[in-house]
Every structure is written in C-alpha cells, then in structure tokens.
N, C-alpha and C. Protein backbone atom coordinates (compact mmCIF):
# COMPACT_ATOMS: atom_id res chain seq x y z
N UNK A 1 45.07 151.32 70.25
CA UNK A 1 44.51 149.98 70.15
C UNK A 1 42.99 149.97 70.17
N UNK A 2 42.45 151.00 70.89
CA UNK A 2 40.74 151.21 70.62
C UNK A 2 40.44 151.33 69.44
N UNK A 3 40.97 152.28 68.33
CA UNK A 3 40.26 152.10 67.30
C UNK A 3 40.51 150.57 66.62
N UNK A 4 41.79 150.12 66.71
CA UNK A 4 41.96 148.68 66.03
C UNK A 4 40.61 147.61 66.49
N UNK A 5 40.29 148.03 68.15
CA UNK A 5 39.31 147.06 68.56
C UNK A 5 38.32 147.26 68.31
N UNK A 6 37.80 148.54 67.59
CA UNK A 6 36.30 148.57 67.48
C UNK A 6 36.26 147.90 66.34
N UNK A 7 37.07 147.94 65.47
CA UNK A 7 36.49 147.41 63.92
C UNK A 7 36.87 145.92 64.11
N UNK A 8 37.88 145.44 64.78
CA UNK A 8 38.08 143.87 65.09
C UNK A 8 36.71 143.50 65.88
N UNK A 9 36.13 143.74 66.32
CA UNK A 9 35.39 143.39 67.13
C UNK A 9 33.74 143.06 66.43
N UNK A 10 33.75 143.63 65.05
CA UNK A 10 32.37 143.91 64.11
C UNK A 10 32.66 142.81 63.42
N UNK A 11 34.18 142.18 63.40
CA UNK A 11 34.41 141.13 62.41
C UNK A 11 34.12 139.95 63.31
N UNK A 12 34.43 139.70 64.32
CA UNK A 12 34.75 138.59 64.64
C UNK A 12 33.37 137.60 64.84
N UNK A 13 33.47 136.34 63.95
CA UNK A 13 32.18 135.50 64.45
C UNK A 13 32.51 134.44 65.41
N UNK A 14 32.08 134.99 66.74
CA UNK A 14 31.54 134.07 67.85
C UNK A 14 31.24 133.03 67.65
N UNK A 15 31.62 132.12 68.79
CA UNK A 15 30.86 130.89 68.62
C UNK A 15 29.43 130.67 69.37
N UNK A 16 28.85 129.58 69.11
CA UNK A 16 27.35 129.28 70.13
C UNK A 16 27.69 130.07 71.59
N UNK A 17 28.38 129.50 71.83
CA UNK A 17 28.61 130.06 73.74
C UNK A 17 29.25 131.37 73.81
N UNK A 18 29.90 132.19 72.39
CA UNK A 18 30.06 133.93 72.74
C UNK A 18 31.49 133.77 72.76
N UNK A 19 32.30 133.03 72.34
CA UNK A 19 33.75 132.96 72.49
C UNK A 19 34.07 133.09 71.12
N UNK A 20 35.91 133.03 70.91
CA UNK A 20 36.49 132.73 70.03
C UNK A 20 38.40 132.71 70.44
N UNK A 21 38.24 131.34 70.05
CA UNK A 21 39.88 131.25 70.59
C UNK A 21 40.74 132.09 70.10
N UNK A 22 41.63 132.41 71.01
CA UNK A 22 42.70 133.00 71.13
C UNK A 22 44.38 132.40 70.98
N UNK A 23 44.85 132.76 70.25
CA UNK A 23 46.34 132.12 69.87
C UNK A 23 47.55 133.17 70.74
N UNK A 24 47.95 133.20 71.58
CA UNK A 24 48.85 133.77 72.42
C UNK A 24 50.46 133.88 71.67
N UNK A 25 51.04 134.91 71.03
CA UNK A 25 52.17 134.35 70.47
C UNK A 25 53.13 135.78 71.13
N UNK A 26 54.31 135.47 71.18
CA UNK A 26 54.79 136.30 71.54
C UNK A 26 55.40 137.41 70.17
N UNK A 27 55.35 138.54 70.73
CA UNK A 27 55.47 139.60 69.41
C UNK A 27 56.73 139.51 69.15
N UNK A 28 58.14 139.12 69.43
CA UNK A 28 59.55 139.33 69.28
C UNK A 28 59.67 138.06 68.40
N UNK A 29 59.45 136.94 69.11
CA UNK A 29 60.11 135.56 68.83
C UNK A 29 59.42 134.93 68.12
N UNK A 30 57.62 135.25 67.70
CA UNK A 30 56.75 134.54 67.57
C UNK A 30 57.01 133.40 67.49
N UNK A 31 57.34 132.69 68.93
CA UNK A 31 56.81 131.77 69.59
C UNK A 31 55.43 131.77 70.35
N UNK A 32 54.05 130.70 69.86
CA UNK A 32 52.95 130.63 70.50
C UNK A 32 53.25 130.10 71.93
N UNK A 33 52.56 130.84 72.61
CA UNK A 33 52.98 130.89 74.00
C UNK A 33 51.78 130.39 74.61
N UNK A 34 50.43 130.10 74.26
CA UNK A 34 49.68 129.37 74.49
C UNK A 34 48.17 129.80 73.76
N UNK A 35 47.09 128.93 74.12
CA UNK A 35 45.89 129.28 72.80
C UNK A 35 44.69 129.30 74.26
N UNK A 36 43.93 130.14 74.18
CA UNK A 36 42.76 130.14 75.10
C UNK A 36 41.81 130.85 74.38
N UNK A 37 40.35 131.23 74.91
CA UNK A 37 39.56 131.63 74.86
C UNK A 37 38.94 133.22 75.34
N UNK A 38 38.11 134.04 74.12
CA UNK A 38 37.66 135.40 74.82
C UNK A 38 36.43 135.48 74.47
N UNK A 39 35.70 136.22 75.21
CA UNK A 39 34.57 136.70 75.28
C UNK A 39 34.78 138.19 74.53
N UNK A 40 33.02 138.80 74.24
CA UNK A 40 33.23 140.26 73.78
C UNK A 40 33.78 141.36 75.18
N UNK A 41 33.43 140.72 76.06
CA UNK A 41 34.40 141.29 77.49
C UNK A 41 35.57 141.89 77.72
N UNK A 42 35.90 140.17 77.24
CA UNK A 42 37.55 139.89 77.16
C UNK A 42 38.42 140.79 76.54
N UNK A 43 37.81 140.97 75.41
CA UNK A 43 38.53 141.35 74.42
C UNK A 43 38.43 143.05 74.37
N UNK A 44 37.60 143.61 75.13
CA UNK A 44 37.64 144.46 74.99
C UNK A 44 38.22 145.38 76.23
N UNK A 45 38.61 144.31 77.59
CA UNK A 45 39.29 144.45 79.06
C UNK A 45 40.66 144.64 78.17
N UNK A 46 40.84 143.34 77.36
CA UNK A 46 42.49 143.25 76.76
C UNK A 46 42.90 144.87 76.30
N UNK A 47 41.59 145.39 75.53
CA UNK A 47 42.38 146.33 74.23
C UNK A 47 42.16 147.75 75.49
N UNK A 48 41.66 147.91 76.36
CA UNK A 48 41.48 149.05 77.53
C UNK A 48 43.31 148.85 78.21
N UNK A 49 43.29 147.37 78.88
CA UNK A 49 44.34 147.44 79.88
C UNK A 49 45.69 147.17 78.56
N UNK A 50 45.39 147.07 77.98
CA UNK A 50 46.75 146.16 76.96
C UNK A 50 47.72 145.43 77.31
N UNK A 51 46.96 144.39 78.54
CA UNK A 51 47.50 143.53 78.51
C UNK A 51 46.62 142.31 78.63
N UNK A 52 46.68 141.09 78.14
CA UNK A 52 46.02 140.11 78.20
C UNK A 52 45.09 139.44 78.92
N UNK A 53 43.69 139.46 78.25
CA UNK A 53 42.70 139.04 79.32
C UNK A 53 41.89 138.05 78.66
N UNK A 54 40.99 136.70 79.72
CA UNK A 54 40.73 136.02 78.38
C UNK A 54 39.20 135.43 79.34
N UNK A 55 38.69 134.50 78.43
CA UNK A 55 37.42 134.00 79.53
C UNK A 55 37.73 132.58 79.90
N UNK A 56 37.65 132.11 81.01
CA UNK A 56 37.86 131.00 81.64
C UNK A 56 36.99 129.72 81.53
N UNK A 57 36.92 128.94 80.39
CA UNK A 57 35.46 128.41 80.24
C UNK A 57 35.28 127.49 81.90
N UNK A 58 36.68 127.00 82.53
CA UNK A 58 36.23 126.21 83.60
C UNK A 58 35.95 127.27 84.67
N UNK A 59 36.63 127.93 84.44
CA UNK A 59 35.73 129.15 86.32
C UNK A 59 34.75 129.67 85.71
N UNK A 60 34.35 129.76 84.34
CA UNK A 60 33.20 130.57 83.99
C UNK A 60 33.21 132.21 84.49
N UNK A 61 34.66 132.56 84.12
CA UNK A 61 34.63 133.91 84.58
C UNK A 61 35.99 134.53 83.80
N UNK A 62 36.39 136.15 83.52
CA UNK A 62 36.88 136.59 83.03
C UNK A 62 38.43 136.30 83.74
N UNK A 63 39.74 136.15 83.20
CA UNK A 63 40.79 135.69 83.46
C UNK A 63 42.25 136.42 82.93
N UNK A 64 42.43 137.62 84.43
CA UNK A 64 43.43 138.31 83.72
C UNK A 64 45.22 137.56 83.74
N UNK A 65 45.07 137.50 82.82
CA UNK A 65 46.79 136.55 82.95
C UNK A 65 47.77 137.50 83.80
N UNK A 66 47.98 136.59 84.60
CA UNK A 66 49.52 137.31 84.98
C UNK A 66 48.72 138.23 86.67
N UNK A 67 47.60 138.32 87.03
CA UNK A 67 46.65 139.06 87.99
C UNK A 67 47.06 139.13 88.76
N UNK A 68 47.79 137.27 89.32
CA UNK A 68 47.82 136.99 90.76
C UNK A 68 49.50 136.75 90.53
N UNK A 69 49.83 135.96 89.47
CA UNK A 69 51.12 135.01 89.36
C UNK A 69 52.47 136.70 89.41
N UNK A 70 51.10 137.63 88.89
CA UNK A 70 52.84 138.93 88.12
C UNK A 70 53.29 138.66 86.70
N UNK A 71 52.65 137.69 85.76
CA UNK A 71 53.41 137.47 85.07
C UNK A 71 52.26 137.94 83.98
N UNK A 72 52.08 139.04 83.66
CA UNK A 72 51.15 140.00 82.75
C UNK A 72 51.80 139.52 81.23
N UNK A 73 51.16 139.90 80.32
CA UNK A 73 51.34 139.63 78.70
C UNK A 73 51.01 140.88 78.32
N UNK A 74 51.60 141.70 78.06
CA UNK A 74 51.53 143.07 77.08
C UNK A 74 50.82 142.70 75.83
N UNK A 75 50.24 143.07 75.35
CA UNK A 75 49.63 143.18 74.08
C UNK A 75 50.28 144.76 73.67
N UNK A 76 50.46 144.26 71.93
CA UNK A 76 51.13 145.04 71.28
C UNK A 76 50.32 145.01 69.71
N UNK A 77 49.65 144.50 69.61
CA UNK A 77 48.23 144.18 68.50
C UNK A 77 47.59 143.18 68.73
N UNK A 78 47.23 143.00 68.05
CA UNK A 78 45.78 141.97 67.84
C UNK A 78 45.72 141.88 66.41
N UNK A 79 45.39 140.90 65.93
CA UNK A 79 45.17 140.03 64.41
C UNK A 79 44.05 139.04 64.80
N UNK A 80 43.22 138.94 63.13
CA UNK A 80 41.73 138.31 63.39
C UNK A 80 42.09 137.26 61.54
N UNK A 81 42.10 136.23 61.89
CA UNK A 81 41.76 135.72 60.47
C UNK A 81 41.25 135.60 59.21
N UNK A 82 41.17 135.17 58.35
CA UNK A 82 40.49 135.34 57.17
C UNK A 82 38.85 135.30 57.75
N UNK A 83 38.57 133.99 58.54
CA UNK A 83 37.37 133.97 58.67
C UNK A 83 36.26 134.51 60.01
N UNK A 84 37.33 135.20 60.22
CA UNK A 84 36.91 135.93 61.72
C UNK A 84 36.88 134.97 62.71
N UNK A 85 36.69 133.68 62.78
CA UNK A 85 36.18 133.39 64.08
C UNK A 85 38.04 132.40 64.64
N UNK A 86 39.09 133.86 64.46
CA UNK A 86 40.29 133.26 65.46
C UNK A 86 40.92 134.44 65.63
N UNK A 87 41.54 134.89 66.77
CA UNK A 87 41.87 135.59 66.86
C UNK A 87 44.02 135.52 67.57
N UNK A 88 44.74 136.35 67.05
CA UNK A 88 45.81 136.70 67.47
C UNK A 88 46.24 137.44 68.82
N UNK A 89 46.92 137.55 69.74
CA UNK A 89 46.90 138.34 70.72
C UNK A 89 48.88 138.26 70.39
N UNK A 90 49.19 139.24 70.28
CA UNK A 90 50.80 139.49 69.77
C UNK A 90 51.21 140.15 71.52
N UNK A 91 52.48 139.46 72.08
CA UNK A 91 51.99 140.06 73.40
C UNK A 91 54.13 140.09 73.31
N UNK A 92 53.84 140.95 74.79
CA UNK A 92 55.58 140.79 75.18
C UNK A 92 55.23 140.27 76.93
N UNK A 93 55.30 139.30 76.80
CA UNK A 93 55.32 138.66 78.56
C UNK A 93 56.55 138.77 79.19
N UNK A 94 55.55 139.05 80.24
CA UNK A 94 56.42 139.16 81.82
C UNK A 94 56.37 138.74 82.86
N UNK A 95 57.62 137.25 82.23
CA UNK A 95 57.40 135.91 82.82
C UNK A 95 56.90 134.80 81.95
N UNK A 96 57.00 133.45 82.36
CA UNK A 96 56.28 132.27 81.49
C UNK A 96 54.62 132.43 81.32
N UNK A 97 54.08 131.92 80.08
CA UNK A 97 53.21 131.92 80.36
C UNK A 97 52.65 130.74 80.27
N UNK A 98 53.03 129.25 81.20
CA UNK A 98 52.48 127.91 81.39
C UNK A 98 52.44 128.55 82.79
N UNK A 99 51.31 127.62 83.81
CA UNK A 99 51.44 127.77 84.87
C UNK A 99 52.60 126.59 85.62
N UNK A 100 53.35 125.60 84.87
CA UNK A 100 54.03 124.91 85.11
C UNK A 100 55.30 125.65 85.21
N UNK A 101 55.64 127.06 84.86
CA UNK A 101 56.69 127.58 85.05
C UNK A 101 57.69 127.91 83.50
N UNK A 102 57.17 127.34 82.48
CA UNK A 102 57.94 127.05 81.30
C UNK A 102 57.47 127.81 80.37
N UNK A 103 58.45 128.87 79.78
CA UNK A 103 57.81 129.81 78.46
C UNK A 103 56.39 129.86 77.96
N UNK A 104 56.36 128.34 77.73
CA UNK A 104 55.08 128.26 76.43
C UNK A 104 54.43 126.96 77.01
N UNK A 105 53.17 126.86 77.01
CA UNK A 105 52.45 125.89 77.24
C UNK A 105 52.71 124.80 76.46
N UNK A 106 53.14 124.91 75.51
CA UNK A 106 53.98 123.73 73.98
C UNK A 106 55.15 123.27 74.65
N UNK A 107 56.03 123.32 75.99
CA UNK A 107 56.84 122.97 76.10
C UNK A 107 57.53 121.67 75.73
N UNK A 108 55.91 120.50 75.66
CA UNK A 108 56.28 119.43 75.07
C UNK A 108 55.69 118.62 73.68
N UNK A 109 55.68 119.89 73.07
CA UNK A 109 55.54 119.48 71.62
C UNK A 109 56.97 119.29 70.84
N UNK A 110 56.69 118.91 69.65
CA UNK A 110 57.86 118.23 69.00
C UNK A 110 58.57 119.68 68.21
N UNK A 111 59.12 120.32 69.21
CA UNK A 111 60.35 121.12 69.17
C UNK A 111 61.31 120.83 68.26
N UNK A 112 61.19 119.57 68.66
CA UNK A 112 63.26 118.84 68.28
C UNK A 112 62.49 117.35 67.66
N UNK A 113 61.64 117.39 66.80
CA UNK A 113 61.17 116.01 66.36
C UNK A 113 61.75 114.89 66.05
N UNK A 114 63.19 115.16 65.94
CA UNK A 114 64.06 113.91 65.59
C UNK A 114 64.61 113.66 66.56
N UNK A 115 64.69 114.49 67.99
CA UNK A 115 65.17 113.64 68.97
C UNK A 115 63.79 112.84 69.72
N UNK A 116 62.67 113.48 69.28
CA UNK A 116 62.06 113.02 70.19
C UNK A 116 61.70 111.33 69.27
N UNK A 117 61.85 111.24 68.26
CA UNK A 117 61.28 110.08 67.17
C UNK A 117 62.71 109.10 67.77
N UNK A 118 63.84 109.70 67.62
CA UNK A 118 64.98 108.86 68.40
C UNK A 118 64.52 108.73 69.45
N UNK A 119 64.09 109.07 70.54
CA UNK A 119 64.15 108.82 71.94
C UNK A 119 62.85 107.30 71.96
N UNK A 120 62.26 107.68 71.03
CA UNK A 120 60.90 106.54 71.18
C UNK A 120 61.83 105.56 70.72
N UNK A 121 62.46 105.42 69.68
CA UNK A 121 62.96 104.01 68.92
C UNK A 121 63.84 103.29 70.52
N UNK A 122 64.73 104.48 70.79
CA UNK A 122 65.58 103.92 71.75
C UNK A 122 64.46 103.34 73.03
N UNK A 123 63.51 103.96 73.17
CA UNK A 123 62.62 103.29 74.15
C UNK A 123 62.13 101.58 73.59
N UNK A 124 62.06 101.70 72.33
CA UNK A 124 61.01 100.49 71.91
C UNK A 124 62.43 99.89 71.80
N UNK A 125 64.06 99.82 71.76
CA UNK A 125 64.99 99.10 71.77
C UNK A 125 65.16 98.95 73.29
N UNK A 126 64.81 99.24 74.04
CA UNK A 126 65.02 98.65 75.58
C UNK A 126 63.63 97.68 75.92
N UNK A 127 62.66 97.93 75.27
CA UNK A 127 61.65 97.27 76.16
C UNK A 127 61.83 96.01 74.74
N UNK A 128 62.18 96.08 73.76
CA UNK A 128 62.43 94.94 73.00
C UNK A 128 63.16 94.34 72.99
N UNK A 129 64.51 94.73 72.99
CA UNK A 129 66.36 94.14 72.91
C UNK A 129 65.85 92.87 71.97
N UNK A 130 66.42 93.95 71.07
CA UNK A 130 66.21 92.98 69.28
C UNK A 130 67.51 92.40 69.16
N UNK A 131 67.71 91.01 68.76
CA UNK A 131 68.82 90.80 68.49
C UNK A 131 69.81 91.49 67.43
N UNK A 132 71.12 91.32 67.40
CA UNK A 132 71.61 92.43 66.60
C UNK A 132 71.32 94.04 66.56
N UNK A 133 71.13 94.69 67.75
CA UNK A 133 71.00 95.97 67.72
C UNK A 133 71.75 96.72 68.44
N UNK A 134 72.63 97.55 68.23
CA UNK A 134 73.73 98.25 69.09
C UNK A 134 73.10 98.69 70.27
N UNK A 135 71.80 99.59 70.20
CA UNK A 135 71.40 99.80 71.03
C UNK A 135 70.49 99.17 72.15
N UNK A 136 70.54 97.62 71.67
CA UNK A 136 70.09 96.50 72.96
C UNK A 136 71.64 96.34 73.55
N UNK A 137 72.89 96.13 72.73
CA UNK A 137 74.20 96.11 72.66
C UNK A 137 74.14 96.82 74.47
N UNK A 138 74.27 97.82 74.30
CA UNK A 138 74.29 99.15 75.43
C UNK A 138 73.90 98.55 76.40
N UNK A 139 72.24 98.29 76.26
CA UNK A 139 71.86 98.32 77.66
C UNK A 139 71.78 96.78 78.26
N UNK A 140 72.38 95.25 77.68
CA UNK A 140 72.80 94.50 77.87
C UNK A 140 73.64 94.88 78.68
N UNK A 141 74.56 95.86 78.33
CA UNK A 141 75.95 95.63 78.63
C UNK A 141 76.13 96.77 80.49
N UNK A 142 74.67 97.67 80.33
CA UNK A 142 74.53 98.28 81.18
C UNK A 142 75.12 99.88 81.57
N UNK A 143 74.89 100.39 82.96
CA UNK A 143 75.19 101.90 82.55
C UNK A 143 76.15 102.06 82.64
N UNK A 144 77.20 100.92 83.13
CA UNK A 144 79.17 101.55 83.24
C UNK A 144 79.36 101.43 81.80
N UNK A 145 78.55 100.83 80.67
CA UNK A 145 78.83 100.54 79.54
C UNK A 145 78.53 102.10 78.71
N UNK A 146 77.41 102.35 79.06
CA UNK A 146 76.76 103.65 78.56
C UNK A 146 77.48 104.75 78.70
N UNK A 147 78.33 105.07 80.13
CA UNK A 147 78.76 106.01 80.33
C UNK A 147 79.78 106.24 79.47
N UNK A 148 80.65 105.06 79.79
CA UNK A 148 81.93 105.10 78.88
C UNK A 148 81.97 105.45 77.64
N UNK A 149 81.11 105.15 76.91
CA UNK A 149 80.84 105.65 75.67
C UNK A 149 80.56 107.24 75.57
N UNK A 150 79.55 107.89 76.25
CA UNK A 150 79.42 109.25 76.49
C UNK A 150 80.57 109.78 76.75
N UNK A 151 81.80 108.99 77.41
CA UNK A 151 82.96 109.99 77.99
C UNK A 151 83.71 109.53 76.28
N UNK A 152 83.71 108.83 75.84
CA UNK A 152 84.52 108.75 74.33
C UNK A 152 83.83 109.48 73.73
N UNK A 153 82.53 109.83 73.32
CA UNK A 153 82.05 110.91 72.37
C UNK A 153 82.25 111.73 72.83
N UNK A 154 82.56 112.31 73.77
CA UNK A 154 82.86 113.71 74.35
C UNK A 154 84.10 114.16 73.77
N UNK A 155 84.90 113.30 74.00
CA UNK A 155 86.25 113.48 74.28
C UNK A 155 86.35 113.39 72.32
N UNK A 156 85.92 112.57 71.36
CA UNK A 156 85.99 113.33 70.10
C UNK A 156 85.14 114.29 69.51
N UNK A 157 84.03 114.55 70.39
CA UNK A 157 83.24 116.33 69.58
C UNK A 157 84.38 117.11 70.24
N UNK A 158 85.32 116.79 71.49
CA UNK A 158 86.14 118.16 71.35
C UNK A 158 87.86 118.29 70.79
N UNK A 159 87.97 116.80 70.40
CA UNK A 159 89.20 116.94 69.41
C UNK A 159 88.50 117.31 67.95
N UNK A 160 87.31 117.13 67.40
CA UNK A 160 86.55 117.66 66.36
C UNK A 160 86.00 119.26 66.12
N UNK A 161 86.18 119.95 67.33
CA UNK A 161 86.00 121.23 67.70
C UNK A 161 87.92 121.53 67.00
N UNK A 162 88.63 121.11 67.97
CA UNK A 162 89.78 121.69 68.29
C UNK A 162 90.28 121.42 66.90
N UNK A 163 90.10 120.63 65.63
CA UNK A 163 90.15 120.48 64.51
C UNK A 163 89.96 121.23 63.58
N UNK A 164 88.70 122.01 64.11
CA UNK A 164 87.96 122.98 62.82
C UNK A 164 87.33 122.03 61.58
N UNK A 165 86.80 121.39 62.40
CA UNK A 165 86.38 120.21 61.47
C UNK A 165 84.65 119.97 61.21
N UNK A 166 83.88 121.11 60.80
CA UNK A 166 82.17 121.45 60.73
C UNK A 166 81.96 119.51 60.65
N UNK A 167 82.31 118.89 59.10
CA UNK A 167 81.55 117.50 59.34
C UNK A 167 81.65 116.30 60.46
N UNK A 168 83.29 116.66 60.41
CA UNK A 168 83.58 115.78 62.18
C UNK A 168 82.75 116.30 63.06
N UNK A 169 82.67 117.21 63.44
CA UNK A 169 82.31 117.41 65.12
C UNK A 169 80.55 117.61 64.71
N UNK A 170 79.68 117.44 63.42
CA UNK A 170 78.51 117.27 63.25
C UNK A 170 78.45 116.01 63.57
N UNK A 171 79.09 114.97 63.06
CA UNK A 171 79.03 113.86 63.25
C UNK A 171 79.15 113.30 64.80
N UNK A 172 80.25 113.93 65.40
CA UNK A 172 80.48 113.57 66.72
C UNK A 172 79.59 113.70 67.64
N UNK A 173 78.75 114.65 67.35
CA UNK A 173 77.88 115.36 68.13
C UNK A 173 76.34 114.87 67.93
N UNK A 174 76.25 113.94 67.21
CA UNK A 174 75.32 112.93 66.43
C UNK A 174 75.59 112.47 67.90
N UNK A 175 76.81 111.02 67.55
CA UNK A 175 76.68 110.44 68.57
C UNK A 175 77.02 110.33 69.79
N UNK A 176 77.06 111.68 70.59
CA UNK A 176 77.49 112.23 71.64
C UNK A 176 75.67 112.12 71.93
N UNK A 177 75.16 112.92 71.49
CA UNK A 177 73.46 112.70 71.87
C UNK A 177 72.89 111.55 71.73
N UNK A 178 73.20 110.67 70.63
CA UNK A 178 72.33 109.41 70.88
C UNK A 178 72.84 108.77 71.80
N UNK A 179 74.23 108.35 72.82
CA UNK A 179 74.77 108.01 73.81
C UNK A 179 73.61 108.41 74.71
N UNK A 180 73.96 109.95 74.97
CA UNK A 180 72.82 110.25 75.88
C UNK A 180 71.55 109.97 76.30
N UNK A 181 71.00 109.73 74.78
CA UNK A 181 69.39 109.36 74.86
C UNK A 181 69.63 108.06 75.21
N UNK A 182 70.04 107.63 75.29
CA UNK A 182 70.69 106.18 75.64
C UNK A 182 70.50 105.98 76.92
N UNK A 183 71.31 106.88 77.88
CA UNK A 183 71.52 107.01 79.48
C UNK A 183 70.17 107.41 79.65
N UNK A 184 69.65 108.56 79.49
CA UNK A 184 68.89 108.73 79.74
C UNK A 184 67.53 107.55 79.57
N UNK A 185 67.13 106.68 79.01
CA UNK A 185 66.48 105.48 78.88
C UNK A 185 66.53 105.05 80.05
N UNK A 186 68.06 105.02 80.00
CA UNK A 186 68.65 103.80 81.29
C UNK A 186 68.34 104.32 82.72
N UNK A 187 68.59 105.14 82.94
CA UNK A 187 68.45 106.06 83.98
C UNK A 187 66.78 106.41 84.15
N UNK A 188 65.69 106.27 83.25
CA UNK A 188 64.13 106.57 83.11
C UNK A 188 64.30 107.99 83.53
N UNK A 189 64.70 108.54 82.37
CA UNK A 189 64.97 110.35 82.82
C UNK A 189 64.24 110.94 81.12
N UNK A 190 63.21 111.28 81.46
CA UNK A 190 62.32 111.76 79.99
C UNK A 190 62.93 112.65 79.30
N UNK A 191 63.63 112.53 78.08
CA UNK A 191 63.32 113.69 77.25
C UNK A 191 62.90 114.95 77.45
N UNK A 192 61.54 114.68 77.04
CA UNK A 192 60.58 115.98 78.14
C UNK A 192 61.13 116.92 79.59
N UNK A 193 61.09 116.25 80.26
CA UNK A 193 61.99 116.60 81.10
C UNK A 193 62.80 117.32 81.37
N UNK A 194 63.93 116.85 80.65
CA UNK A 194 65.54 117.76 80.16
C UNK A 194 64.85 118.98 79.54
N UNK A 195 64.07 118.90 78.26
CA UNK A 195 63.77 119.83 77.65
C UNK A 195 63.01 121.11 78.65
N UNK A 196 62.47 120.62 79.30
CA UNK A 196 61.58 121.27 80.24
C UNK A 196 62.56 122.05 81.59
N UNK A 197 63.38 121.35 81.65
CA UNK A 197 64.22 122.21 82.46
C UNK A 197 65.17 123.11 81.97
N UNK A 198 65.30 122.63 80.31
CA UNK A 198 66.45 123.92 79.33
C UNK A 198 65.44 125.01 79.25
N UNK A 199 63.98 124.78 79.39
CA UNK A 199 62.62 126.30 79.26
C UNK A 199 62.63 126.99 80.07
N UNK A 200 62.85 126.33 81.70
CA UNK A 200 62.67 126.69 83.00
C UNK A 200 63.92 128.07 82.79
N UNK A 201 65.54 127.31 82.08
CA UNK A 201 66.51 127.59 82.63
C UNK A 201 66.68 129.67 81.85
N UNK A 202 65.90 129.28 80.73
CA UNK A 202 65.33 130.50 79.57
C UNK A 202 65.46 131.50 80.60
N UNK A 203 64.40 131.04 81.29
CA UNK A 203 63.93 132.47 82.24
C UNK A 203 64.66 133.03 82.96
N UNK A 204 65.74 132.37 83.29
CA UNK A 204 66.87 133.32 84.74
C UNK A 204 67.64 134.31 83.69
C-alpha cells in the first residue's frame, strides 16, 4: 500500500485548510459506511497502519477510527477521483461504523424510498383525515381496527405462500406492510426507527 500512497498522494488536490474528503465504503458490500475528512497525515498514518485514520475538523486533531470504540476499518486500497480532490478508503470493518451503533452512518437515508414516501403520505393522512380515504378510514376507526387488519393480511401472505402463488403473496405482502405503516403512525413508532434497529440487529 506504500507504493500505491506515494503516487496517490502527488495527485491529490487539497483543499484551503489541507484536507480532502474521504468516502468510507466497505470493500465486500460496497456499502458507504460513512464520508469524513484527511489530512496529508492522515492519509499517510492510514496507508502505514492500514487501517483507517482521518482528521477531525471539530477536535482539530488526527482521528483513528475504531482507537477507543475497537471497532478499526481495515483498509484494503484506496481510490482518488478523476479530479483528485476525493478520495476512496475501501475498508473491511470491525464493527459499525456510526457511533450510534448502526453499520453505516446513512442508516437513515432512503434505503427503501417507497416505504419511506408511503410512510410520509400515511403521516399527512393522519394529521389530515381527508374525507374518503381508507387510510383516515383506519385511524377513525382506531388501533383494535388496525390490528385486525394486520392479523387478516398476515393470515393471507401465508395462505399466498402456502399457494405458490409469486403475484398473490407480492400483493399480500403489499398490504401486510402498508397495515403496518399504518400501526406504526398510530402507535408514533418511526420508520427510522424499525429500520435502525433491523442495522443494529446486522451486527449480532
């Protein structure tokens, strides 16, 4: 990795303050696992220890991931852009790398964009209850109403399973989740949230 870093290092244009962000992705899954900042320091602590080191613009000091927490980032290359001033860090972590505990600092980006675009409508149908809308329907009717419904979609995604039936049980499974996003409204249980605890659950 030294020789890769000497010649990465002639390319890269700095910014005013001596940095250039860093894109954290993991080398298996490339999933970005988070984006920070390096110094000519940094980058050259990273390509010595090979594992991830970066500059801290708020402590104003060099920042080895994983130092204190255990949860180190292997570096396995490094990639620099067309225009030099971005850089790649291809890593195999060990452990999350959010300090919130969750894979990727993106934990709540739009992953799943259509549930999350559903989850807003169903929000703007509770704080509106439009006339004529199934889903004011629901929460008129309240959460013994909600549930019941979740226990009927259940109960056909798995006669739609037990069918061998790909468009049934796509379908079922449609509205087996929008039920949910439903409860979940009702209940003020975020999206985010759930999702954030299926990231947490990654790690065991």
């Amino acid at each position: 990795m030294n020789l890769q870093c000497d010649t990465l290092l002639q390319r890269i244009r700095w910014d005013e303050a001596g940095l250039v962000p860093v894109v954290v992705q993991h080398a298996h899954s490339g999933i970005v696992l988070t984006v920070a900042y390096a110094n000519e320091e940094a980058v050259l602590r990273t390509c010595a220890l090979e594992q991830s080191v970066f500059w801290s613009r708020s402590r104003r000091s060099l920042w080895h991931k994983g130092e204190t927490s255990g949860h180190v980032q292997r570096v396995v290359a490094l990639s620099i852009d067309c225009d030099g001033d971005a850089l790649i860090y291809h890593v195999v972590p060990q452990g999350p790398a959010c300090h919130t505990g969750n894979t990727t600092c993106f934990y709540r980006s739009a992953s799943f964009p259509t549930l999350h675009a559903l989850a807003q409508t169903i929000e703007d149908r509770d704080v509106r209850r439009p006339e004529g809308s199934y889903t004011t329907y629901l929460f008129n009717k309240g959460t013994d109403k909600i549930c019941k419904k979740i226990g009927e979609e259940s109960a056909e995604v798995i006669v739609a399973a037990k069918n061998t039936n790909k468009h049934e049980l796509m379908s079922e499974a449609s509205d087996l989740l929008f039920h949910l996003l439903v409860l979940l409204r009702d209940q003020r249980v975020a999206l985010d949230d759930v999702l954030a605890e299926l990231a947490r659950r990654q790690q065991q």
